[in-house]
C-alpha atoms as a PDB file:
ATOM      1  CA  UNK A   1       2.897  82.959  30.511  1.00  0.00           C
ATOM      2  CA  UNK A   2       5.936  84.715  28.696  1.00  0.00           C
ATOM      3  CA  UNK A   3       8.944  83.449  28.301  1.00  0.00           C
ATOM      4  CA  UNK A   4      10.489  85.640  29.940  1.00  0.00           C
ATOM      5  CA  UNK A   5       8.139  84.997  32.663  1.00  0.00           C
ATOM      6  CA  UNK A   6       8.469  81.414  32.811  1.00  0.00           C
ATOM      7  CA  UNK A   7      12.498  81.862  32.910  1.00  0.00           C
ATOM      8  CA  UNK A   8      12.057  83.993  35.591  1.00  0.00           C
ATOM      9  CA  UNK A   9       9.965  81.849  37.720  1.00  0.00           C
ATOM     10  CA  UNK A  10      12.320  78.955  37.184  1.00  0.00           C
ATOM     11  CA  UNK A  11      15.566  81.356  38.175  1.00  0.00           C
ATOM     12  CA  UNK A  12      13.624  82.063  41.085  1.00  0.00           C
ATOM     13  CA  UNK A  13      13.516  78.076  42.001  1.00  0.00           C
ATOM     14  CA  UNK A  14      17.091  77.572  41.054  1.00  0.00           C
ATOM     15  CA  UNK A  15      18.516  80.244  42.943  1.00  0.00           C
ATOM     16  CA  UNK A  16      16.782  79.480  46.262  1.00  0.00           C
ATOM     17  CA  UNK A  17      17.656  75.581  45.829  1.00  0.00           C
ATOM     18  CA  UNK A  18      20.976  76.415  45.631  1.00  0.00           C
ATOM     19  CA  UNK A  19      21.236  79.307  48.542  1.00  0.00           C
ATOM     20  CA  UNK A  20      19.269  76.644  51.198  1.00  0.00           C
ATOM     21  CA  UNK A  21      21.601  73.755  49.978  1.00  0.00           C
ATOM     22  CA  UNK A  22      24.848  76.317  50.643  1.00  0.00           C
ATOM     23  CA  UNK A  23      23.594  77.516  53.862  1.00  0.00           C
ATOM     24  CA  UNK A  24      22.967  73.865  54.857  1.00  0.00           C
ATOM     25  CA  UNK A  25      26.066  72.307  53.825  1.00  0.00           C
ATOM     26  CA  UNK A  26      27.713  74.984  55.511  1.00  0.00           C
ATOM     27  CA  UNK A  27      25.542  75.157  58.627  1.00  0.00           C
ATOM     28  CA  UNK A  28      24.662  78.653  58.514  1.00  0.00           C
ATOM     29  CA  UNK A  29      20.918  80.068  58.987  1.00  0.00           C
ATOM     30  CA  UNK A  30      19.066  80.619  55.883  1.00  0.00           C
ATOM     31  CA  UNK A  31      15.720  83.065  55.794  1.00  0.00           C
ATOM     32  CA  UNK A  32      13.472  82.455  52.881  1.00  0.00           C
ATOM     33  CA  UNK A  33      11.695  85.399  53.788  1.00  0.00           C
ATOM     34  CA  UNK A  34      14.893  87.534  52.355  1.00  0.00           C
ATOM     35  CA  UNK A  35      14.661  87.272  48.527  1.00  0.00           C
ATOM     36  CA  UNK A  36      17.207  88.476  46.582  1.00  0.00           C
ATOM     37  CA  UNK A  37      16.749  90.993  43.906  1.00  0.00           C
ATOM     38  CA  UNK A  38      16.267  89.166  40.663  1.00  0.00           C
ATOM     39  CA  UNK A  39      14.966  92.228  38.408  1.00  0.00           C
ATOM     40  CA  UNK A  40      13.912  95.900  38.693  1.00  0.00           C
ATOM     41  CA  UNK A  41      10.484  95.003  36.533  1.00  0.00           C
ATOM     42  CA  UNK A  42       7.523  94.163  39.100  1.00  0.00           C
ATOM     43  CA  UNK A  43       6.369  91.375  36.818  1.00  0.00           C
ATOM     44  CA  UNK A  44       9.949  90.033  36.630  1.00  0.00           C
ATOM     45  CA  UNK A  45      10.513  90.239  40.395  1.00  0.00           C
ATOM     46  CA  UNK A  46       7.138  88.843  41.202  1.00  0.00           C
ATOM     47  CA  UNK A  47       7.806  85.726  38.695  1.00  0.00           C
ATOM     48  CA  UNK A  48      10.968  85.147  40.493  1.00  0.00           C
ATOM     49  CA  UNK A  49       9.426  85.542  43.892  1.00  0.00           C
ATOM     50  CA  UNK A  50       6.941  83.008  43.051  1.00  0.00           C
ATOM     51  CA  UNK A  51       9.281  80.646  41.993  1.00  0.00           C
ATOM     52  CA  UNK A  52      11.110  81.363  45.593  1.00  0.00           C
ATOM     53  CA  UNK A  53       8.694  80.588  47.721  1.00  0.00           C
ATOM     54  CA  UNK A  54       7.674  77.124  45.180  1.00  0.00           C
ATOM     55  CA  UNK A  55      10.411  75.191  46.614  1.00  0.00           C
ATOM     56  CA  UNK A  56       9.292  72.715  48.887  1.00  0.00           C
ATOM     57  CA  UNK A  57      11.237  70.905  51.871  1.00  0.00           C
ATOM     58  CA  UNK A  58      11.517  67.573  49.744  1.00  0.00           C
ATOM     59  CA  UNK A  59      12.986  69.572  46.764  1.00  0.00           C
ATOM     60  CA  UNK A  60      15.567  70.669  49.024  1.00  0.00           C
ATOM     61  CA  UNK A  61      16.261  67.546  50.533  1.00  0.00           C
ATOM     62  CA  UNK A  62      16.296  65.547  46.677  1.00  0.00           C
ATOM     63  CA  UNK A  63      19.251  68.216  46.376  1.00  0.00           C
ATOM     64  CA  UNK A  64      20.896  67.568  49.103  1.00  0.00           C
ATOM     65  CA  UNK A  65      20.653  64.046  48.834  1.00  0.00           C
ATOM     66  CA  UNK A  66      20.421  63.176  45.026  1.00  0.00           C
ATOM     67  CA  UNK A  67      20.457  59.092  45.240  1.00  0.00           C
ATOM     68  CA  UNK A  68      16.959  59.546  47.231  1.00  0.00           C
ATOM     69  CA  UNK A  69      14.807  59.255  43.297  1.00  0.00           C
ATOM     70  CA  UNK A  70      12.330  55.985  43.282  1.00  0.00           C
ATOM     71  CA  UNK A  71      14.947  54.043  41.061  1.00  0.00           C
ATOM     72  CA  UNK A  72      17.993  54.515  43.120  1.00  0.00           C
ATOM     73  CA  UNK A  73      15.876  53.117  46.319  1.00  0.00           C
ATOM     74  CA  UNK A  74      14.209  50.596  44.879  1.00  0.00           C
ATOM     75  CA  UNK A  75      17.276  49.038  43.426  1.00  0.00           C
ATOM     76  CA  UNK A  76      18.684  49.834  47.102  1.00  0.00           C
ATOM     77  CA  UNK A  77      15.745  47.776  48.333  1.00  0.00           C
ATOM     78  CA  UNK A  78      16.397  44.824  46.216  1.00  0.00           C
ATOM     79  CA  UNK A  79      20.075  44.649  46.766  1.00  0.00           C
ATOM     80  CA  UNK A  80      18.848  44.493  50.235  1.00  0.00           C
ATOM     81  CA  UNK A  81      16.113  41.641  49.998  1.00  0.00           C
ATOM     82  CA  UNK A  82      17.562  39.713  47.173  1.00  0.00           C
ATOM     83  CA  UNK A  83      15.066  41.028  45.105  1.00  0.00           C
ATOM     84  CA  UNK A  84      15.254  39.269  41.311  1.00  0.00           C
ATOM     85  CA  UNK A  85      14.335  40.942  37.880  1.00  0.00           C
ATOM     86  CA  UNK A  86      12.003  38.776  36.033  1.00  0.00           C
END
């Protein structure tokens, strides 16, 4: 994959991350079927697009929530239980 390509695929992630955590935070209906123009080239567009419709329900959520990573909850968990480092 080109560079270009691979950019393209990862604006496509970034920018649809960002518009679902927006429309969430704000509490306003979001439609990943409506993606946005990224670039007139097919290739371009379709990289982008692909990158779009990659982002999963948990990404969002690990956005919206970013103290949710294994580390931050299992140091939660042993605040919690007492749990010792040994």
């Amino acid at each position: 994959m080109g560079c270009n390509w691979e950019w393209s695929l990862n604006q496509g992630r970034i920018k649809r991350l960002n518009a679902e955590v927006l429309a969430r935070k704000n509490g306003q209906p979001f439609d990943a079927q409506k993606i946005p123009l990224h670039s007139h080239d097919g290739t371009m567009q379709s990289k982008f697009a692909h990158g779009w419709h990659s982002v999963t329900e948990t990404d969002i959520r690990r956005k919206l929530s970013p103290d949710n990573t294994y580390i931050d909850v299992r140091r939660r968990l042993a605040e919690k239980f007492g749990e010792r480092d040994e």
